[in-house]
Every structure is written in structure tokens, then in C-alpha cells.
Protein backbone atom coordinates (compact mmCIF):
# COMPACT_ATOMS: atom_id res chain seq x y z
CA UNK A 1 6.86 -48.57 -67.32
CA UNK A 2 9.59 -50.52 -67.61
CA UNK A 3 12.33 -47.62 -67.13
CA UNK A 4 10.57 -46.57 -64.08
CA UNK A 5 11.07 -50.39 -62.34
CA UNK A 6 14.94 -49.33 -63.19
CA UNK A 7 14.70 -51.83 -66.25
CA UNK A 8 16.41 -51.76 -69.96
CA UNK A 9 13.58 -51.38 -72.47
CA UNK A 10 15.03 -52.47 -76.12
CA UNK A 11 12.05 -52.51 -78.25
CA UNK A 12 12.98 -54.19 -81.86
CA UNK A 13 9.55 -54.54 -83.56
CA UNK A 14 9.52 -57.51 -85.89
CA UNK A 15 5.93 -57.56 -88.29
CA UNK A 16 3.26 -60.58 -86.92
CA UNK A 17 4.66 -63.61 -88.26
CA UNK A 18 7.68 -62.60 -89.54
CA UNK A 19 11.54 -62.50 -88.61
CA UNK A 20 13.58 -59.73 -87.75
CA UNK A 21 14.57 -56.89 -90.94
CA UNK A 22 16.91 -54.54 -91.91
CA UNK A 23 15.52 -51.95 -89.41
CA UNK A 24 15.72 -54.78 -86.63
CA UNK A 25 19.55 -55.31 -87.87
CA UNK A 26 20.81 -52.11 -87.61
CA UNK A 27 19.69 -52.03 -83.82
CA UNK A 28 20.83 -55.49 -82.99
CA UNK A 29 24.10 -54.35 -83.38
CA UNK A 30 24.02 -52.33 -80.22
CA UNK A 31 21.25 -54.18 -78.82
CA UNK A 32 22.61 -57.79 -79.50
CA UNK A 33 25.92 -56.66 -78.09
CA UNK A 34 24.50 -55.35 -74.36
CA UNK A 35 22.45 -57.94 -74.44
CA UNK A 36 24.85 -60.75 -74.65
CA UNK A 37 27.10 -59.18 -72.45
CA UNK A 38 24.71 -58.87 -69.61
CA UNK A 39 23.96 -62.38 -70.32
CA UNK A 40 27.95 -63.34 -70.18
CA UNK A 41 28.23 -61.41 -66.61
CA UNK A 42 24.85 -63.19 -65.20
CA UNK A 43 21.83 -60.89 -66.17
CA UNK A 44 18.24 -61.98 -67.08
CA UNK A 45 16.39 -61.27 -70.22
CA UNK A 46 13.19 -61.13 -70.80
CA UNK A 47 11.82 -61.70 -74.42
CA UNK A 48 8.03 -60.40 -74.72
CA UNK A 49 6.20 -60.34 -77.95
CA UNK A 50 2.59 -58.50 -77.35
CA UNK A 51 0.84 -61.67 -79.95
CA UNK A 52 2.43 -64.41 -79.25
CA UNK A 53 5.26 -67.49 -78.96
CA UNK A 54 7.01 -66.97 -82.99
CA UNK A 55 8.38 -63.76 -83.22
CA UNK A 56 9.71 -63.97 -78.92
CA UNK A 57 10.82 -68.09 -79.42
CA UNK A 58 12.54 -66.77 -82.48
CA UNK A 59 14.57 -64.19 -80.41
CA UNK A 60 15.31 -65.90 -77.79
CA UNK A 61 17.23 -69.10 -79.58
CA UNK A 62 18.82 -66.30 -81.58
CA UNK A 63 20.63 -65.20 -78.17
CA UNK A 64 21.20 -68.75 -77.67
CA UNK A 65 22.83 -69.14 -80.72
CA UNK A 66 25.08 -66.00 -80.64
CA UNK A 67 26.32 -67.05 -77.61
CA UNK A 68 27.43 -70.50 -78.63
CA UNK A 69 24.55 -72.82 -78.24
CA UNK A 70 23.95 -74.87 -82.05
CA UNK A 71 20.96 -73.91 -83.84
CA UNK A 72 18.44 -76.85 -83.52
CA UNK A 73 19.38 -77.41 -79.76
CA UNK A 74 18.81 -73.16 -79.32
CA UNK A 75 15.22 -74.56 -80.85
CA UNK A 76 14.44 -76.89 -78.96
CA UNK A 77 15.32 -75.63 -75.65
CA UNK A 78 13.47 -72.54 -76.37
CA UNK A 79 10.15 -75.01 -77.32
CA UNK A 80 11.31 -77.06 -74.40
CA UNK A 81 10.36 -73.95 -72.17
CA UNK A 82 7.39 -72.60 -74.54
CA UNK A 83 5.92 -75.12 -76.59
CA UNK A 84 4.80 -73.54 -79.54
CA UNK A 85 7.53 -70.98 -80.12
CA UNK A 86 9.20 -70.19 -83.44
CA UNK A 87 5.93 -70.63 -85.41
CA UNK A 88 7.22 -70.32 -89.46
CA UNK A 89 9.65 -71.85 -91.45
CA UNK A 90 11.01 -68.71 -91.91
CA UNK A 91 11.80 -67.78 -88.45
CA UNK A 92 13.11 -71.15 -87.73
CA UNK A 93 15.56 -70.48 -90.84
CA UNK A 94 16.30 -66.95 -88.96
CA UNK A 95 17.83 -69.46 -85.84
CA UNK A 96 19.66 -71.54 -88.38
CA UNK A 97 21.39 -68.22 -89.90
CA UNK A 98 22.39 -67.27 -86.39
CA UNK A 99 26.40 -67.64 -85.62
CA UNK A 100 28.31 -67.36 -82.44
CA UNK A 101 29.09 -64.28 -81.49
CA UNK A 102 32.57 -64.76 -79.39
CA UNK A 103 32.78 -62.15 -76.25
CA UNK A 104 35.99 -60.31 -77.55
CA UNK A 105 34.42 -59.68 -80.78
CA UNK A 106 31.70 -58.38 -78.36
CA UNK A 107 34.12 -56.43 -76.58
CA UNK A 108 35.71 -55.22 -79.90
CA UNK A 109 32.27 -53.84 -80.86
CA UNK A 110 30.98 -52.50 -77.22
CA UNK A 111 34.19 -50.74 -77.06
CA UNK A 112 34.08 -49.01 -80.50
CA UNK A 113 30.20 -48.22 -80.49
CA UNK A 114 30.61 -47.12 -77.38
CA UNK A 115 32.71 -44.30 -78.54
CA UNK A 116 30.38 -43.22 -80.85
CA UNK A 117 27.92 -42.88 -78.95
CA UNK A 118 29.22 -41.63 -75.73
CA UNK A 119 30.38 -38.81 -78.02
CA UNK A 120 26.54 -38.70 -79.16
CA UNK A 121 24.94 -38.47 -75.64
CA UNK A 122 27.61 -35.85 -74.50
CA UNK A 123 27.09 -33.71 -77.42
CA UNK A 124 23.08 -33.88 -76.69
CA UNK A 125 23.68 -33.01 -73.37
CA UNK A 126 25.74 -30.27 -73.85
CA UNK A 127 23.91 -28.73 -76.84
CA UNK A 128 21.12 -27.01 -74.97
CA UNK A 129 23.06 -25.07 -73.05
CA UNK A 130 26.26 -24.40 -75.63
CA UNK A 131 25.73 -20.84 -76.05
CA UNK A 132 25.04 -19.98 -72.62
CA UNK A 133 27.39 -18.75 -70.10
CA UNK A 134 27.85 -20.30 -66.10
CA UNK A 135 25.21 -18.23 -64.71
CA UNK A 136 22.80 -18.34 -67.22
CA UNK A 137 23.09 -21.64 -67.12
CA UNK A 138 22.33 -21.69 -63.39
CA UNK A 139 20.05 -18.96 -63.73
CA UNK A 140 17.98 -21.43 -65.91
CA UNK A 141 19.11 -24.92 -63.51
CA UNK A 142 19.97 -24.07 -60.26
CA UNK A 143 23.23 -23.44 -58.75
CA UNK A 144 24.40 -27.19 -59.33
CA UNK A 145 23.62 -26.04 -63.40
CA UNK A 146 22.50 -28.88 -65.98
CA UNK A 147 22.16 -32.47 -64.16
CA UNK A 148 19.85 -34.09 -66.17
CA UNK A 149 19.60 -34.23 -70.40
CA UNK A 150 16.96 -31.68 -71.99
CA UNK A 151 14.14 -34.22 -74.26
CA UNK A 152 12.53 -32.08 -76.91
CA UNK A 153 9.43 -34.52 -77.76
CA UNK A 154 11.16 -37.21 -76.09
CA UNK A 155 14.17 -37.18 -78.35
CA UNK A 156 17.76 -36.29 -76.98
CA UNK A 157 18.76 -33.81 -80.61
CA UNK A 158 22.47 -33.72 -81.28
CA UNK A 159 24.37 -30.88 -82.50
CA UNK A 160 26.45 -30.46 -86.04
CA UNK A 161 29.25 -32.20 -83.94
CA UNK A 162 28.06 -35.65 -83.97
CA UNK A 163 26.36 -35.09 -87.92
CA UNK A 164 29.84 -34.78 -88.57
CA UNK A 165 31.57 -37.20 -86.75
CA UNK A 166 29.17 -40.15 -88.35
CA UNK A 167 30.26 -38.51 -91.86
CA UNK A 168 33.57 -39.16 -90.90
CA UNK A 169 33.38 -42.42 -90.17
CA UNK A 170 31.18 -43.23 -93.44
CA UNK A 171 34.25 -41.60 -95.17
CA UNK A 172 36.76 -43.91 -93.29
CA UNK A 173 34.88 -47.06 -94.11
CA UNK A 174 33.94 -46.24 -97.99
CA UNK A 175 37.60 -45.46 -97.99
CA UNK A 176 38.62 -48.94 -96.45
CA UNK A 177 35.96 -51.32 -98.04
CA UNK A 178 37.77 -50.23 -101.01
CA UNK A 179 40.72 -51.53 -99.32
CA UNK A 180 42.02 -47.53 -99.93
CA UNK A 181 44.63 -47.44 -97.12
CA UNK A 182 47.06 -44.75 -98.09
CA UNK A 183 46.54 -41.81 -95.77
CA UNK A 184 45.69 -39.01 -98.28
CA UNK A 185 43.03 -41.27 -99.80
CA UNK A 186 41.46 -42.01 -96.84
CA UNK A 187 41.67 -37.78 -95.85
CA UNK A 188 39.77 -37.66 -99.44
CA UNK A 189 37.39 -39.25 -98.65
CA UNK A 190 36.64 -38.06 -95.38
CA UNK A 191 36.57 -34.86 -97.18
CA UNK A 192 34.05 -35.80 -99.48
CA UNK A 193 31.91 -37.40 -96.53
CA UNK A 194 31.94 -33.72 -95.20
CA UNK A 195 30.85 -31.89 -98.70
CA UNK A 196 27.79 -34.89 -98.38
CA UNK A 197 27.31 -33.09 -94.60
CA UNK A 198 27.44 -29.73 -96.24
CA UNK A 199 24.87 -30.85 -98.27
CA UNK A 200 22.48 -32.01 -96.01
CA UNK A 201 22.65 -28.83 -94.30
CA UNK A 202 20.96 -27.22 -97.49
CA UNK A 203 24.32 -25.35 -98.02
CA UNK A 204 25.64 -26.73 -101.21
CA UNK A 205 24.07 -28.90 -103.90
CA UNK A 206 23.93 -32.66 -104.49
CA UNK A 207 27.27 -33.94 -105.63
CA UNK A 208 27.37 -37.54 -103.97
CA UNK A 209 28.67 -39.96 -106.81
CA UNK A 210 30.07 -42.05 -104.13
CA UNK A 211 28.41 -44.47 -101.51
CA UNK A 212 26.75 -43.00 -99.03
CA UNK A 213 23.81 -44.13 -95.96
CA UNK A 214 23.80 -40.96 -93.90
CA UNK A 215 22.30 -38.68 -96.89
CA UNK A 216 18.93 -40.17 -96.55
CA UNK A 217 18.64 -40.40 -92.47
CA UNK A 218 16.19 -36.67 -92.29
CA UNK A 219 17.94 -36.63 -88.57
CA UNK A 220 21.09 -35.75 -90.73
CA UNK A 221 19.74 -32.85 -92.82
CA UNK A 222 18.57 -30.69 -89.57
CA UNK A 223 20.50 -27.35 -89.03
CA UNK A 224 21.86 -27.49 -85.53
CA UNK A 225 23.65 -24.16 -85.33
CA UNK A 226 26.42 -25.39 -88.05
CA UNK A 227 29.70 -23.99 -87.01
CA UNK A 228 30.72 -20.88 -89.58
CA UNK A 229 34.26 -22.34 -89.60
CA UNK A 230 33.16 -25.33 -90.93
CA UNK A 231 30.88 -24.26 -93.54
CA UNK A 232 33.30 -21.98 -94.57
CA UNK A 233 36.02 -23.80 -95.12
CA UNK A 234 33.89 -26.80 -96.75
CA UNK A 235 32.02 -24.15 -99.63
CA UNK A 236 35.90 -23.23 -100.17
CA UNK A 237 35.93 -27.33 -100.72
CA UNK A 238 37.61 -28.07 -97.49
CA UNK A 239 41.31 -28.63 -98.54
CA UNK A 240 43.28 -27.27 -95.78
CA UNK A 241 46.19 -29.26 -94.27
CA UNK A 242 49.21 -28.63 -91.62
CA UNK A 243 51.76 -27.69 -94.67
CA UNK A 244 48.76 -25.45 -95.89
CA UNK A 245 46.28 -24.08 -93.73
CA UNK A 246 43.14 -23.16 -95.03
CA UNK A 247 42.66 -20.34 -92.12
CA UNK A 248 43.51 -20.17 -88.58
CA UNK A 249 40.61 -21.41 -86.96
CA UNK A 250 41.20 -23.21 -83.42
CA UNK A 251 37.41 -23.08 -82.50
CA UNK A 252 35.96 -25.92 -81.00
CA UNK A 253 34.18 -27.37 -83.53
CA UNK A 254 36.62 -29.32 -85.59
CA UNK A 255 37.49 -31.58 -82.58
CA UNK A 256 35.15 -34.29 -81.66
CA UNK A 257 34.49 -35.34 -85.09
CA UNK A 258 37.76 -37.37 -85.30
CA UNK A 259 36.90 -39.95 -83.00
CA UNK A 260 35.95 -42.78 -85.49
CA UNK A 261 39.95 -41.98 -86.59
CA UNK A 262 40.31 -44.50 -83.75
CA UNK A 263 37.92 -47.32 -84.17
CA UNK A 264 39.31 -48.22 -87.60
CA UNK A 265 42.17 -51.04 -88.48
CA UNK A 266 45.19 -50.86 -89.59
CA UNK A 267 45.71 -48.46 -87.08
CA UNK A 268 48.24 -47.84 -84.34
CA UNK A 269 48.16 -44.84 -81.86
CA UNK A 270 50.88 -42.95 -84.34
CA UNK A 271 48.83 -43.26 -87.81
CA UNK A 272 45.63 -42.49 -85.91
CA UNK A 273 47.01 -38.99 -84.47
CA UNK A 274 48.37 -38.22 -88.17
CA UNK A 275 44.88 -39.40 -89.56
CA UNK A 276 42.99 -37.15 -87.05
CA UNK A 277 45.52 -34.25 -87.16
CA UNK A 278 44.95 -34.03 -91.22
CA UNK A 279 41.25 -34.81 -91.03
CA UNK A 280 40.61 -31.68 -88.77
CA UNK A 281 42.97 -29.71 -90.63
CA UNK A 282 40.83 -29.60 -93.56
CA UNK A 283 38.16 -27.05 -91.95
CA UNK A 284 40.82 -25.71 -89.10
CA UNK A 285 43.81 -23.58 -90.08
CA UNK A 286 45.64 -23.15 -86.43
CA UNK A 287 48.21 -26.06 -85.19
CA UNK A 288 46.32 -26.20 -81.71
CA UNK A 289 43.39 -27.21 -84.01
CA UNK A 290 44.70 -30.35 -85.74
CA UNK A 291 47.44 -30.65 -82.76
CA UNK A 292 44.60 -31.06 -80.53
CA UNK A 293 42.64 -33.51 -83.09
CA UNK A 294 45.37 -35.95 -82.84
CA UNK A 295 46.00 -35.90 -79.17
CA UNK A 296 42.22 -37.02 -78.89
CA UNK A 297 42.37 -39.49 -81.67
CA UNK A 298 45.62 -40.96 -80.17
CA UNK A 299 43.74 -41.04 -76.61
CA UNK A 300 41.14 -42.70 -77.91
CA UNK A 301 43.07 -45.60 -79.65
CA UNK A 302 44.88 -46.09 -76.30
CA UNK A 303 41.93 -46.62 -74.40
CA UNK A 304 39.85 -48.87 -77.04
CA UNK A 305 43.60 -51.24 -76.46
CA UNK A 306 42.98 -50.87 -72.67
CA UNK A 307 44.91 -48.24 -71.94
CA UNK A 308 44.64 -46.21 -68.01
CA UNK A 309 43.12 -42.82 -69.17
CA UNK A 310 45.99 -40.85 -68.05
CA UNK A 311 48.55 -43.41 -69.50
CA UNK A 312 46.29 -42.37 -72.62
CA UNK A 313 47.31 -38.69 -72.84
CA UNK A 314 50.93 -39.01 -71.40
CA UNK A 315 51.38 -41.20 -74.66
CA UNK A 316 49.77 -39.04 -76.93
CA UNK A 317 50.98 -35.79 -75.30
CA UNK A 318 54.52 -37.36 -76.32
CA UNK A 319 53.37 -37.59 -80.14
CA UNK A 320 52.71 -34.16 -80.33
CA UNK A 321 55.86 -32.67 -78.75
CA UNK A 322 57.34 -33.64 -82.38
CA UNK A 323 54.71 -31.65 -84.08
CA UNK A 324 55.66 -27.51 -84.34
CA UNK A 325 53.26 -25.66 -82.39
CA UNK A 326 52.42 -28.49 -79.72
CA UNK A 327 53.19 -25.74 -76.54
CA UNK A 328 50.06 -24.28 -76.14
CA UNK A 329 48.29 -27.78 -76.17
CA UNK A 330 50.44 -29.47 -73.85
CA UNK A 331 50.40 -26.54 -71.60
CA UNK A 332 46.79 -26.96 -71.67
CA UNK A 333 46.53 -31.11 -70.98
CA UNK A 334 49.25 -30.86 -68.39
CA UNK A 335 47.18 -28.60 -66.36
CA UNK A 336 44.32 -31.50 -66.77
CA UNK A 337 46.13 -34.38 -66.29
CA UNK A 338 47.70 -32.54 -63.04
CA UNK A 339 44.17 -31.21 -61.91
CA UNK A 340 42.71 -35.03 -62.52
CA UNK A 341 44.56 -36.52 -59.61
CA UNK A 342 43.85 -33.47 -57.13
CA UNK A 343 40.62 -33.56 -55.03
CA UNK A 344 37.82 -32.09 -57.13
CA UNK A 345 36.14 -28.54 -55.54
CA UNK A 346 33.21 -28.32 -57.97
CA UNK A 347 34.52 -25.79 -60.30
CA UNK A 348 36.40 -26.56 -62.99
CA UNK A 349 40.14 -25.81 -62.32
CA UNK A 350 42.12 -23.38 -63.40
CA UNK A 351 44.75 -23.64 -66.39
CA UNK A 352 41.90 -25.51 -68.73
CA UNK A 353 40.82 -22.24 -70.61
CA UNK A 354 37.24 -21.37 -71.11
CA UNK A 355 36.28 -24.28 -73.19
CA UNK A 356 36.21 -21.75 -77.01
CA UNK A 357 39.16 -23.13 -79.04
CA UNK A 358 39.69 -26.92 -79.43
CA UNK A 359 42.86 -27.24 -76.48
CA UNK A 360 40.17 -26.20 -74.18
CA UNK A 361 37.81 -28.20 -75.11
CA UNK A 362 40.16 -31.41 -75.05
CA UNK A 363 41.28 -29.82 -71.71
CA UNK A 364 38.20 -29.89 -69.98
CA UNK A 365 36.62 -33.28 -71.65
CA UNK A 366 39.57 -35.24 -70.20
CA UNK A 367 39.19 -33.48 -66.64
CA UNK A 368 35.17 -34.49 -66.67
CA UNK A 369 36.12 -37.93 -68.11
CA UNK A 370 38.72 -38.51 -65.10
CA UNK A 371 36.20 -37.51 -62.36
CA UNK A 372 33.68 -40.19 -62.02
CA UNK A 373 32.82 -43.55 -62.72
CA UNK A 374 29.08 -42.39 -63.28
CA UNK A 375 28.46 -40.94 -66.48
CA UNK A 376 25.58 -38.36 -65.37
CA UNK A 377 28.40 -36.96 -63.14
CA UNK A 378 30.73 -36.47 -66.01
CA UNK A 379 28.30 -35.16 -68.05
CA UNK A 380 27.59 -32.53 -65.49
CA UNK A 381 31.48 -31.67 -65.21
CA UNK A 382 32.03 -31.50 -68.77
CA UNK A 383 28.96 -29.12 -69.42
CA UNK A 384 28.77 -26.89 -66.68
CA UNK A 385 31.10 -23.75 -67.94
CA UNK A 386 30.92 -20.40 -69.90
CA UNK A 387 32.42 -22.86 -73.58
CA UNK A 388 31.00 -25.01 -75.84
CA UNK A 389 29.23 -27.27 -73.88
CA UNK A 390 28.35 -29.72 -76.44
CA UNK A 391 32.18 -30.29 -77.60
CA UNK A 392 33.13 -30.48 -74.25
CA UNK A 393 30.71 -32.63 -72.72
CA UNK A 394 31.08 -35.24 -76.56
CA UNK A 395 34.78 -35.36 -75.66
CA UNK A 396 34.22 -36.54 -72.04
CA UNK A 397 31.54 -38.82 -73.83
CA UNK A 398 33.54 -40.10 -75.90
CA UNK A 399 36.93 -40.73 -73.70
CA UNK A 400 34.78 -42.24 -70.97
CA UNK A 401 32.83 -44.73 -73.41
CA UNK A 402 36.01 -45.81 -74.72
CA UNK A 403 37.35 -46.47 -72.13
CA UNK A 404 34.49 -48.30 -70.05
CA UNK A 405 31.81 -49.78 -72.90
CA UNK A 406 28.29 -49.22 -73.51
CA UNK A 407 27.31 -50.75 -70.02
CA UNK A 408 28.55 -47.89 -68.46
CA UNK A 409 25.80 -45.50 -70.51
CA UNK A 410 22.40 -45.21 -69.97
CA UNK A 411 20.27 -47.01 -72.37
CA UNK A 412 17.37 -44.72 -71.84
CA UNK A 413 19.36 -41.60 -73.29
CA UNK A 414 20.35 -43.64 -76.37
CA UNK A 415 17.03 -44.85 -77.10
CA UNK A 416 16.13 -41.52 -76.80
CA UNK A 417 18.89 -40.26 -79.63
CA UNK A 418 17.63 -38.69 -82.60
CA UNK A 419 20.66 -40.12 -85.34
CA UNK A 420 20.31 -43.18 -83.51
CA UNK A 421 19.22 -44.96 -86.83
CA UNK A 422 21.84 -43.03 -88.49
CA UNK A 423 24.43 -43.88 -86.48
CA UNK A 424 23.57 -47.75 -86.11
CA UNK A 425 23.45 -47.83 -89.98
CA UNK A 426 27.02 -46.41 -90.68
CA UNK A 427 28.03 -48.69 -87.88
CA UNK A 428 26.61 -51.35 -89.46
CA UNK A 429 28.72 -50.64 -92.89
CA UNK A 430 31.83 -50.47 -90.37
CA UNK A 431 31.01 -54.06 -88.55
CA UNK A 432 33.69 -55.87 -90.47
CA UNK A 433 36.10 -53.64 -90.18
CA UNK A 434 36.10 -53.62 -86.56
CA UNK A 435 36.00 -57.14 -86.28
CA UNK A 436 38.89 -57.17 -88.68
CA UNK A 437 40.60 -55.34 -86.73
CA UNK A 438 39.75 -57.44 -83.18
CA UNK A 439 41.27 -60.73 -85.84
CA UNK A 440 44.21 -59.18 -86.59
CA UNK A 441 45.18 -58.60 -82.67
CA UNK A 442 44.29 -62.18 -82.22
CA UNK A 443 41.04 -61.10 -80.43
């Protein structure tokens, strides 16, 4: 009811007389975030509890308090306007724990999370349609194709793309709350997060004697259409790099699971291309593979520090002219970044390839991504071809989020997400890091 008045509907159960959980946590972290930020720019909230004043007072000082307000005066302006509210000790102990939540650590967050799940949504949108051609896809939509995202018992189902993306990050972050910043430690690790993924796919037995939160999210240990690259190269235990490749795979699937490269600290737009270029490389023999890998990676980075899109790839396009094998790629992103700036026909233009091999796929995710300010729009771009439809459309996810924040996706497709517990937990574990990263700029 509420989506159809046009409305955000953020439901966060909390049990009758209680405070908020680890379950309620792990979505405040996107939730909290959109929500203070609409507050910041103006926007109205309303906090509705189906039983009463303590579980809705409770909430609502807790916004208060995150954006600045002290605890007991968040109280007692919320009891002020509802006498009655924030009914237990508890829950008044709940405000008390509250701290301020500044709006660049906001931003830091929005930005990064964004990313994520962007990449998510894209990769949902396009999965329904990724091993379909143009016109059976328009057989099946109509000649404008696939506008709108496919709900399978009201969930939006991700492919193996974003399963392995959030392994990556969980990888990243074990590797970094360890304070293990050397770059082939941190590759290890990520390559251990991917024999967990390989594992939840049924394809290889338990060997997780490290930390680990995705493993026992079920949404994790679905097979959806697993690339054979990937599984592969991981039962040969995944140790392919540059110097050595493993094969010489430049299929689409080792792309979009870099992104998190980006979001970390103690990162700059140089380490994160290496990073991403190695971390794709482990599954993916071909240079235009890992080539293409740190191009997005480097992309990304530029746009979560506020870089123009197209300022984005120029940069990054420049890293990987020192890398052997970078023609191809370039050849491929030039075409895009020259085709961005022309008026758009409908079609997608020539000189992006068919959306197969990972170039492509880069190609035609930062053409969608440059299009529109509307995210249903780029979606529609990215998808619409004869490729990989779920790559494509998670790269233009994932450039656009970054670039714009989670205001500019729709709330009613994340909700909708099937790993969207999975994701907000890893996310959770990565929290600090971000925000380490946003007090090391200064932020």
C-alpha cells in the first residue's frame, strides 16, 4: 500500500517490547543511511509501530540521535510529541547507545553500499534474460525488450555474479581486519573466499577454517547457472595470475565481482586496478580478462572520490596502456566513451562487441551507465542485447550507484533482493573499514 502512494516502505521488525537486534542492525545500515539522508535534504519520516508508542518512540529519538541531537533531549522531544513513547528501560538504554552519525560518514557509506548493490539490482535484472538473444528477448517483451525487473515470488534472484562479488569482499575485509595489507595476502584470501563460494554451490567440500558470514545465508548456496570458467578454474584451486595464467578465459563472468576492490582503504585508483586485475586473474587466463577487471575497479574508485564518469575511464584507460595486452580493451572503451557523448538511437552502438567476453561487457555497462540519470533506463540499455545481460546490466549497476548513491535506486527492488541479508551482513563486517577509510581523507 504504501509503494503504490509512491512511498519508501522500510519495514525493520523489532519483537513487542523490545529494542532493535542483530537482524534489525544489519538493515539499519542501509536503512539508517537513506533515512538520514532524506532527513538532511528535507524529507519526512514516518515511524509506525502496529502496538504501540515503545518500539516507534524508540526509533524515532534514535534518528534524532544519529543525526546530532543528545540522547535525553532525542527522549524527551520524542515524549514531548507522544507521551508515552520509549516504554522500557531497555529501549531507553537503546537511545543512550545511539551516536551521531556525521553526513560524510553517511556519504562514505551511501556511496560504497551503493556499489554493491547497484551491481546487485543490475545483475537481477539482467539474469532472466542472460541467455537469450535480442529477439527472443523481444519476442518474450515487446519490441522496447525488458523494462521492468522479473519477481519470482516477489523476490528479485541474483545470478553467481553477485554470490561472488559479496565473497570477495568478505575476503577483502577478513584480509584487512587482520590488518593483512600486502597485496598477495589480500589475493589469498579473496581466493579462499571463492573456494567458500565453490562450496556453497555443492561443488567442493567444506574447507572453511577461516571467518566467514556468507556460508550460512541459504540465498548463497543456490545454483544460478555457475559460470564453467569459474568452477573450473576454482576445483583446479583457483591460482592463476597475469605472470601465470591459469587458462585463457575472457568470458564475462570474472568481471563484476571486483567491485568491492574499490570500496576498501588503503587504496588509491593504481593499487585498486592491480588488486582487481590479480583478483580476476585467478579464474581468467586472457589479459582482456584481468585488463578489463582493473579498468572497472579503477573506475569505480574514481567515482566513489567524485570523479565525472568519463574522467573515470580516461584515468583508468591510462593505467592499462602500461599493462601488455591493453589494445583490444582500449579499443573497446574508446568506442564507449566516444559513443557516450553522441545522441543515443536506441540500439546499442557499434564498436562495443556483443557483450560475451569481459571488454564487452565493461564496454556496454559504461555506455548504459552514461545514458540516463534514471536507473530503470539504464537498466534497460545495459540489458537489452544478444550478451550476458546480467554482467552487463551489474556493471552499469554498479558504475551508476557509485557514482550517484543509493537515492538514486529504487528501494522497492532492493527490498525485494534475495542476498539482501547476505549482503547487509558482510557489509556490516566492512563498516569500519569504510569509515576508516572516509577518516583517513579527512571525511
Amino acid at each position: 500500500m504504501a509503494e503504490a502512494a509512491s512511498l519508501e516502505w522500510h519495514h525493520l521488525p523489532i519483537p513487542d517490547m523490545g529494542e532493535p537486534g542483530w537482524h534489525y542492525e544489519r538493515r539499519w545500515i542501509y536503512s539508517g543511511a537513506r533515512l538520514r539522508r532524506l532527513l538532511r535534504r528535507g524529507g519526512r519520516v514516518v515511524v509506525h509501530c502496529r502496538a504501540g508508542l515503545g518500539r516507534a518512540g524508540t526509533i524515532a529519538a534514535r534518528l534524532l540521535v544519529e543525526l546530532g541531537m543528545p540522547p535525553a533531549e532525542a527522549i524527551s522531544q520524542v515524549r514531548k510529541a507522544r507521551p508515552g513513547a520509549i516504554q522500557t528501560p531497555e529501549q531507553e538504554h537503546h537511545v543512550h547507545a545511539a551516536r551521531r552519525v556525521s553526513a560524510s560518514q553517511d556519504e562514505t557509506v551511501s556511496r560504497r553500499l551503493a556499489c554493491l548493490l547497484g551491481g546487485a539490482l543490475g545483475d537481477a535484472f539482467g539474469y532472466p534474460i542472460a541467455f537469450e538473444n535480442l529477439a527472443s528477448i523481444q519476442k518474450r517483451h515487446g519490441p522496447a525488450g525488458l523494462r521492468e525487473p522479473e519477481f519470482n515470488k516477489n523476490q528479485l534472484l541474483v545470478s553467481d555474479d553477485t554470490q561472488m562479488t559479496l565473497f570477495t569482499l568478505e575476503g577483502l575485509t577478513r584480509a584487512m581486519q587482520a590488518n593483512t595489507l600486502a597485496e598477495q595476502d589480500l589475493i589469498e584470501q579473496v581466493r579462499l573466499s571463492y573456494l567458500d563460494w565453490l562450496e556453497s554451490q555443492g561443488l567442493a567440500a567444506g574447507s572453511a577454517n577461516h571467518p566467514t558470514r556468507l556460508l550460512k545465508h541459504a540465498a548463497l548456496h543456490v545454483q544460478r547457472a555457475p559460470a564453467k570458467t569459474c568452477i573450473q578454474s576454482l576445483r583446479a584451486g583457483g591460482g592463476g595470475s597475469p605472470e601465470r595464467p591459469i587458462n585463457d578465459s575472457r568470458e564475462a563472468s570474472g568481471l563484476m565481482r571486483v567491485a568491492p576492490v574499490a570500496c576498501m582503504p588503503e587504496m588509491n585508483a593504481e593499487r585498486a586496478f592491480r588488486l582487481a586485475a590479480r583478483a580476476t586473474a585467478l579464474t581468467h587466463g586472457h589479459p582482456a580478462a584481468h585488463l578489463s577487471a582493473g579498468i572497472l575497479a579503477a573506475m569505480l574508485h574514481g567515482l566513489l572520490e567524485g570523479k565525472p564518469l568519463q574522467t573515470a575511464l580516461i584515468h583508468a584507460c591510462d593505467q592499462a596502456r602500461a599493462w601488455r595486452g591493453h589494445q583490444d580493451v582500449v579499443r573497446h572503451l574508446e568506442a564507449a566513451l566516444e559513443a557516450s557523448v553522441r545522441p543515443h538511437g536506441g540500439a546499442l552502438p557499434e564498436g562495443l562487441g556483443g557483450g560475451q567476453t569481459c571488454e564487452e561487457a565493461l564496454a556496454i555497462g559504461f555506455f548504459a551507465a552514461s545514458r540516463s540519470q534514471d536507473f530503470r533506463e539504464v537498466m534497460a540499455i545495459a540489458a537489452n542485447h544478444d550478451g550476458q545481460s546480467d554482467v552487463t546490466a551489474g556493471i552499469a549497476g554498479q558504475l551508476f550507484a557509485a557514482q550517484r548513491g543509493m537515492e538514486a535506486l529504487p528501494h522497492a527492488w532492493i527490498r525485494c533482493l534475495d542476498v539482501r541479508d547476505a549482503l547487509f551482513d558482510v557489509a556490516d563486517w566492512s563498516l569500519p573499514l569504510w569509515l576508516r577509510a572516509a577518516a583517513r581523507r579527512g571525511d
